[in-house]
C-alpha atoms as a PDB file:
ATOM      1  CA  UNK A   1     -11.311  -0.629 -61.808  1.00  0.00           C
ATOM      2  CA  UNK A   2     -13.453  -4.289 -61.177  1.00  0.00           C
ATOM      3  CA  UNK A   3     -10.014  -6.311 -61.536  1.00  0.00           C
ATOM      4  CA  UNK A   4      -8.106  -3.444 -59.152  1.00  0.00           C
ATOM      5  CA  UNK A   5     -11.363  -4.069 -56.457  1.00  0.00           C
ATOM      6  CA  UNK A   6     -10.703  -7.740 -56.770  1.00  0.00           C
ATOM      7  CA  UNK A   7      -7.206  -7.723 -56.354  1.00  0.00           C
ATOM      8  CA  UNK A   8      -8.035  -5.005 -53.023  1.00  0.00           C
ATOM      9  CA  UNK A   9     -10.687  -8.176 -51.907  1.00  0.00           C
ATOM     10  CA  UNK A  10      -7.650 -11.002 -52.442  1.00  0.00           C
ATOM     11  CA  UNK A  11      -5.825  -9.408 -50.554  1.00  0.00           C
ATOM     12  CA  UNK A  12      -7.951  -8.414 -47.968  1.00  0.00           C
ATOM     13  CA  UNK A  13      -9.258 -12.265 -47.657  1.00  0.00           C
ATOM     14  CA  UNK A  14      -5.547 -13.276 -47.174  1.00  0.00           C
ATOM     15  CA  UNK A  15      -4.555 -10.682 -44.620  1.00  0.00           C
ATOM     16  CA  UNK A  16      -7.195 -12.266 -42.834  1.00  0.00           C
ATOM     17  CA  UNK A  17      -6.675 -15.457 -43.056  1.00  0.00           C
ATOM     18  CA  UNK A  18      -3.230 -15.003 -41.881  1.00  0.00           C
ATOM     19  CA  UNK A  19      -3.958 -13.155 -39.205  1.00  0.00           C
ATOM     20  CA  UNK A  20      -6.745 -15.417 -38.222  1.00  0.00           C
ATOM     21  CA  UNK A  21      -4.592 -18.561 -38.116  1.00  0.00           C
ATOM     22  CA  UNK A  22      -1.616 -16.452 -36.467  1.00  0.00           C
ATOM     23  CA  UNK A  23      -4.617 -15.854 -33.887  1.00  0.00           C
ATOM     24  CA  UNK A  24      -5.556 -19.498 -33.664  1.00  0.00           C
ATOM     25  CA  UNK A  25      -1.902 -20.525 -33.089  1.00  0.00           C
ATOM     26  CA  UNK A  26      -1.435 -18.079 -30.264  1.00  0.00           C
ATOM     27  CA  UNK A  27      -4.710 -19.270 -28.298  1.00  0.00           C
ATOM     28  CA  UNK A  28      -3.243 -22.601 -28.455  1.00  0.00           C
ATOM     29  CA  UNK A  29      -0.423 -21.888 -27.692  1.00  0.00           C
ATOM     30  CA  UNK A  30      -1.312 -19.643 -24.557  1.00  0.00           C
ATOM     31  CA  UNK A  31      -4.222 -22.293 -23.667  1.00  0.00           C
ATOM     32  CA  UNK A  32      -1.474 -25.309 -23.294  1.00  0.00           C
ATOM     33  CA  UNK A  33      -2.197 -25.413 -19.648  1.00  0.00           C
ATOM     34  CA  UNK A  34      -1.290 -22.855 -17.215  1.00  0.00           C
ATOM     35  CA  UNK A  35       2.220 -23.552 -15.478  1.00  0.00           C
ATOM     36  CA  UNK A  36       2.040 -23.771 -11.988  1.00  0.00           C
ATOM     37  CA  UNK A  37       3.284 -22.785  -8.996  1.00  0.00           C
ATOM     38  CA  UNK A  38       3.940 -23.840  -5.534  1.00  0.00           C
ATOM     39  CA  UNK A  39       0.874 -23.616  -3.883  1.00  0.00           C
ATOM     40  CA  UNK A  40       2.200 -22.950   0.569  1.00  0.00           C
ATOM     41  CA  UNK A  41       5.936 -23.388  -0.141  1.00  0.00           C
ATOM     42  CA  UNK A  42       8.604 -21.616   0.098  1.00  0.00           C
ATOM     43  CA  UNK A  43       9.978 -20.223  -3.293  1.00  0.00           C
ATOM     44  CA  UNK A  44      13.856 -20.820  -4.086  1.00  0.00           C
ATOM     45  CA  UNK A  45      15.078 -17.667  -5.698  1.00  0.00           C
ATOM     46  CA  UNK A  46      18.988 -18.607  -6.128  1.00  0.00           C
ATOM     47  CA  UNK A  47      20.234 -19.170  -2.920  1.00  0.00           C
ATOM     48  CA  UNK A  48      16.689 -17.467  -1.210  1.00  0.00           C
ATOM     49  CA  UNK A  49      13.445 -18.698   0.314  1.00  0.00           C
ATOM     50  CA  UNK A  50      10.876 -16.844  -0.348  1.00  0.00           C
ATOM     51  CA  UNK A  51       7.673 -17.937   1.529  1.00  0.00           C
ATOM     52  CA  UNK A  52       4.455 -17.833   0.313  1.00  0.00           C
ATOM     53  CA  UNK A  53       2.555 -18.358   3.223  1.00  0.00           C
ATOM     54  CA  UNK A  54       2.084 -14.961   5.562  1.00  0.00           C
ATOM     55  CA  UNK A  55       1.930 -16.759   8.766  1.00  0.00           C
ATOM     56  CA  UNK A  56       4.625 -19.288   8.284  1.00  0.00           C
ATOM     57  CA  UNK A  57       6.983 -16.134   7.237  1.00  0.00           C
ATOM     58  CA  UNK A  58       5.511 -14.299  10.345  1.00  0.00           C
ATOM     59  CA  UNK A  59       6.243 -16.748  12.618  1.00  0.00           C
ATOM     60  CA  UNK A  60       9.757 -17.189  11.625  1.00  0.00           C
ATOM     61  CA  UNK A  61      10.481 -13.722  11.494  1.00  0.00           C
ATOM     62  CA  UNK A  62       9.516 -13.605  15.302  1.00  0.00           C
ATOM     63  CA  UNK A  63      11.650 -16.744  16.022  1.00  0.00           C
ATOM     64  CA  UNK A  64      14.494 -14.861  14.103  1.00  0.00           C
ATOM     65  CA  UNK A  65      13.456 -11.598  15.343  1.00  0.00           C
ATOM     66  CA  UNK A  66      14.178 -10.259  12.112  1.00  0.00           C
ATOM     67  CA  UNK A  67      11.410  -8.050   9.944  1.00  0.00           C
ATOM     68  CA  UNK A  68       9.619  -9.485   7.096  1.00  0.00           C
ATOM     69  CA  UNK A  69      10.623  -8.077   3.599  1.00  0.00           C
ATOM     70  CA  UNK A  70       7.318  -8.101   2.044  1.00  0.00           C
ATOM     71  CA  UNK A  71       7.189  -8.256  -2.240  1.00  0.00           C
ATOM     72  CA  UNK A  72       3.739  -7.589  -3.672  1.00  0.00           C
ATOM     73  CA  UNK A  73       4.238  -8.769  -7.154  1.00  0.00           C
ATOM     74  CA  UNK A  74       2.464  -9.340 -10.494  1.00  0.00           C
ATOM     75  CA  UNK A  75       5.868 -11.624 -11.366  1.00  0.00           C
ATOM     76  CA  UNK A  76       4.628 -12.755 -15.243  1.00  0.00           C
ATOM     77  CA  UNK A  77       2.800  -9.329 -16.297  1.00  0.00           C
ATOM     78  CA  UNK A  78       4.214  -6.173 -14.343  1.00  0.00           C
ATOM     79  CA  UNK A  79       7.484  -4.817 -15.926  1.00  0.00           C
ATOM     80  CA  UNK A  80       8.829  -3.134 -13.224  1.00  0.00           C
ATOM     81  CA  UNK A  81       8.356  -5.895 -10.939  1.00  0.00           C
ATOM     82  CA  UNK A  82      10.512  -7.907 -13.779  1.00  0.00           C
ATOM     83  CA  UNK A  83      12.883  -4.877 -13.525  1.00  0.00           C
ATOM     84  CA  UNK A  84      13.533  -5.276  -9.993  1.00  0.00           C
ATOM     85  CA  UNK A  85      14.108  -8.765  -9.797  1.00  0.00           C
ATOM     86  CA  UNK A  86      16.599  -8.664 -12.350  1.00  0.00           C
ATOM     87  CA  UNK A  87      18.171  -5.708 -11.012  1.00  0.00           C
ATOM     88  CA  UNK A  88      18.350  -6.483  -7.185  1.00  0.00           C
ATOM     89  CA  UNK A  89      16.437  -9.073  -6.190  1.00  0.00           C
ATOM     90  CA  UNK A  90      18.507 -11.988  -8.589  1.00  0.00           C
ATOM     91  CA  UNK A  91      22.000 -10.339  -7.375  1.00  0.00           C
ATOM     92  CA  UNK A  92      24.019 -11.761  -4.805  1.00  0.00           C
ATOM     93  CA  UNK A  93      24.515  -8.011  -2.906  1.00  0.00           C
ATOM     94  CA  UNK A  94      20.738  -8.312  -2.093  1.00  0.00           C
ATOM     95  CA  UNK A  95      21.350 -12.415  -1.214  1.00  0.00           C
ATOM     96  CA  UNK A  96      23.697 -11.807   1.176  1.00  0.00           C
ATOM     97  CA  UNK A  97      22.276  -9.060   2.799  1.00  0.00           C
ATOM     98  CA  UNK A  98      18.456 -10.257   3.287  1.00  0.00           C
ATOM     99  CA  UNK A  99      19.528 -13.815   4.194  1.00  0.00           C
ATOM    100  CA  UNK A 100      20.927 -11.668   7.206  1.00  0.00           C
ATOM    101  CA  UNK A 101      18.411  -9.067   7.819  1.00  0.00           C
ATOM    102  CA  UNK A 102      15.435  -9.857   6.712  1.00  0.00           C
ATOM    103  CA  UNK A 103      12.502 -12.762   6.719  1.00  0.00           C
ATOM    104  CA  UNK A 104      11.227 -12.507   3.231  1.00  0.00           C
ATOM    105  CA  UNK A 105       7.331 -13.131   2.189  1.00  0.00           C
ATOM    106  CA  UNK A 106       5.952 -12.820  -1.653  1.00  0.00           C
ATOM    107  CA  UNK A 107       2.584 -12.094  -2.562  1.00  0.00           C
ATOM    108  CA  UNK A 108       2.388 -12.999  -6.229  1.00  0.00           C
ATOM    109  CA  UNK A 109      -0.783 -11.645  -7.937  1.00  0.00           C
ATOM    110  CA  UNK A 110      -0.338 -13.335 -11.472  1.00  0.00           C
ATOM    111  CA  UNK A 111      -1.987 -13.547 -15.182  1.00  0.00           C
ATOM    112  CA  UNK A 112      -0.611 -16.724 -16.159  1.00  0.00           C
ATOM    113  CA  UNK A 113       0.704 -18.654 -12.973  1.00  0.00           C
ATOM    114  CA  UNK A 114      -1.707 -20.665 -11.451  1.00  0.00           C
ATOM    115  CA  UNK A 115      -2.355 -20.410  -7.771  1.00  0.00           C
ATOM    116  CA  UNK A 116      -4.281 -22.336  -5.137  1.00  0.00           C
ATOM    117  CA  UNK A 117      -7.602 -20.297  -4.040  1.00  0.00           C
ATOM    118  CA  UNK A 118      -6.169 -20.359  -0.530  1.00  0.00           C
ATOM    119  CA  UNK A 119      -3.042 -18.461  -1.239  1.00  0.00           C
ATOM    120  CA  UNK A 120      -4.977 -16.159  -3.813  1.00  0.00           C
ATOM    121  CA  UNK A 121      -7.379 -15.022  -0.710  1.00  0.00           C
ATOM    122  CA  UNK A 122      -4.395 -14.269   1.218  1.00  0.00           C
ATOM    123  CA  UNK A 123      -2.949 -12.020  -1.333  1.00  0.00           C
ATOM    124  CA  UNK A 124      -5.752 -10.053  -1.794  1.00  0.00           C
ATOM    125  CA  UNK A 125      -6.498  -9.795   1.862  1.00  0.00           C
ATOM    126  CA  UNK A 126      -2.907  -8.479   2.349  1.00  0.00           C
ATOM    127  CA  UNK A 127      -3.235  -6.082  -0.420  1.00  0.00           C
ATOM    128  CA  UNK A 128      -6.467  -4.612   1.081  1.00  0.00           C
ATOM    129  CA  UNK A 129      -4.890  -4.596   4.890  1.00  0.00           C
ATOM    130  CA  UNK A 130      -1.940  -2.850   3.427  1.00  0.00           C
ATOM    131  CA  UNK A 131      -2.692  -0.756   0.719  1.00  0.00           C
ATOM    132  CA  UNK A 132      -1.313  -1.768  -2.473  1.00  0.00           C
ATOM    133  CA  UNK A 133      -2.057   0.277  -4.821  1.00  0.00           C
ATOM    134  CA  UNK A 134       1.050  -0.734  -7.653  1.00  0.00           C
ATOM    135  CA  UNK A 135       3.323  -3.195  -8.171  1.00  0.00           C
ATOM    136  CA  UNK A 136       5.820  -3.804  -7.376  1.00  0.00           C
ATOM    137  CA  UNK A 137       5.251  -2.931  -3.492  1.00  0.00           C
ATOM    138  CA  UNK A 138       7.949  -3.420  -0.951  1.00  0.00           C
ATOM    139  CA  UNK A 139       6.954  -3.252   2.525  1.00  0.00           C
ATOM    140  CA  UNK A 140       9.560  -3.456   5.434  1.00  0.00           C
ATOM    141  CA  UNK A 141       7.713  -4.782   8.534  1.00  0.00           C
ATOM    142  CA  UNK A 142       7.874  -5.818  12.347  1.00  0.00           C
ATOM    143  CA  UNK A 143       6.995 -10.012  12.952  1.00  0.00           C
ATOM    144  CA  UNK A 144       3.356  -8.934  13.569  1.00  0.00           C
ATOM    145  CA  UNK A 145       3.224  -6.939  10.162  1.00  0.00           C
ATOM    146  CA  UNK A 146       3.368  -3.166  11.644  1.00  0.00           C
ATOM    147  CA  UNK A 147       4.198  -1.498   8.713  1.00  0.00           C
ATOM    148  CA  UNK A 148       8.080  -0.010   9.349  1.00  0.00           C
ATOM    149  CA  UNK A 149       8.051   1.579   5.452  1.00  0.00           C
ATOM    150  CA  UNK A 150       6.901   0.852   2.503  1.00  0.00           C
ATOM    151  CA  UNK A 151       8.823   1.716  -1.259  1.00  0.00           C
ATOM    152  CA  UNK A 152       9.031   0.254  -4.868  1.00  0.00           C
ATOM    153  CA  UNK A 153      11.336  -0.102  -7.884  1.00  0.00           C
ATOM    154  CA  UNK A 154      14.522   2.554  -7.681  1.00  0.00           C
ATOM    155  CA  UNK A 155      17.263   2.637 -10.037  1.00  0.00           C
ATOM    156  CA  UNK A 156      20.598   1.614  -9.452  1.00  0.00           C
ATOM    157  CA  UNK A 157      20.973  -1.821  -8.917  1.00  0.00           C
ATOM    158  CA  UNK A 158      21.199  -4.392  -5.816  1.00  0.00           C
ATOM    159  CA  UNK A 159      23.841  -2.340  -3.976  1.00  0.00           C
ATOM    160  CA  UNK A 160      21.768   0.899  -3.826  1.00  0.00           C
ATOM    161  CA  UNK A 161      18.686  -0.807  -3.200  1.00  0.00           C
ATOM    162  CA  UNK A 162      20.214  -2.808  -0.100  1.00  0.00           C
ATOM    163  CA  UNK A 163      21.725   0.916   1.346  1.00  0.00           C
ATOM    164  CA  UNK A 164      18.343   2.517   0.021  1.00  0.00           C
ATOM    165  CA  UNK A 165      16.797  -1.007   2.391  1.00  0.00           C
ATOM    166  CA  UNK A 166      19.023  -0.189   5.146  1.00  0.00           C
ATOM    167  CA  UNK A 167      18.062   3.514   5.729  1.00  0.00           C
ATOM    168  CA  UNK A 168      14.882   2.210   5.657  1.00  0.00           C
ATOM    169  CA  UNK A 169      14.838   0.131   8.673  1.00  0.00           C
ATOM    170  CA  UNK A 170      16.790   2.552  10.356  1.00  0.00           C
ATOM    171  CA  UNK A 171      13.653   5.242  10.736  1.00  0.00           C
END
C-alpha cells in the first residue's frame, strides 16, 4: 500500500510539474507584447477601408451621401464576429457591394489588440449611445448616425447577407 501511495505522489508531483511549466510557457508566450493596431486609421480589409475614427467615417459618408455600415466587434475573442468576417465580410460579393453603398466604420472592442485610449473611449461611448448589447452588432445608419436598422451574424454567406443588407436600407 506505502509503495502504491508513493507511486500515486510521483505521479501527482509530475502532472504538476508539467502542467506548471506548460502554464509558464503559455504566459510567456501570451505576454510577448501585445500586437497592435492602427490607432485613427483606416483599416484595409482586402480591397476595403474600414475607418476607425467615427467622425472621419461620418463626415465622408455625408460627402458621399451614402450611410455608414457600422461593425461593433470583439475581432480576436468573439466567434461569431470571426464567423461573419469570414463568411461575408472577407468575400468579394460584400466588397463590391459596400464599396458602392455604404461608408463603413469599425468599433473594435478587443482582448489582445492594443488600442489607443482615444479610440477605446469612442468605442465605448458608441456602444452606450447605441445599445450594444452583443457582438457582433451591425448597425445601418444615416451620415449623422440615426439609426436606419440594426442586425447581427445570419447564415448564408456574403450574397444573402448583402440582399438581407439591402432590404434593410430599404425600410
Amino acid at each position: 500500500m506505502r509503495e502504491r501511495s508513493q507511486i500515486i505522489r510521483g505521479m501527482l508531483l509530475w502532472t504538476g510539474i508539467t502542467l506548471f511549466g506548460i502554464g509558464a510557457f503559455a504566459a510567456a508566450t501570451l505576454n510577448a507584447g501585445p500586437v497592435t493596431s492602427p490607432e485613427i486609421t483606416e483599416k484595409n480589409s482586402g480591397e476595403l477601408l474600414w475607418s476607425e475614427d467615427f467622425e472621419k467615417a461620418s463626415a465622408l459618408a455625408k460627402t458621399e451621401k451614402k450611410p455608414l455600415l457600422m461593425y461593433f466587434t470583439g475581432s480576436d475573442w468573439c466567434g461569431w464576429c470571426k464567423k461573419l468576417h469570414a463568411e461575408v465580410l472577407d468575400r468579394p460579393e460584400f466588397s463590391q457591394w459596400a464599396g458602392k453603398n455604404v461608408v463603413l466604420f469599425k468599433a473594435d472592442f478587443p482582448e489582445e489588440l492594443a488600442q489607443s485610449q482615444t479610440i477605446k473611449d469612442q468605442n465605448n461611448q458608441l456602444a452606450r449611445k447605441y445599445r450594444i448589447s452583443g457582438f457582433p452588432t451591425v448597425i445601418l445608419a444615416d451620415a449623422d448616425g440615426k439609426v436606419i436598422a440594426r442586425t447581427g451574424y445570419k447564415p448564408g454567406g456574403a450574397a444573402a447577407y448583402v440582399k438581407h443588407l439591402q432590404a434593410l436600407l430599404k425600410k
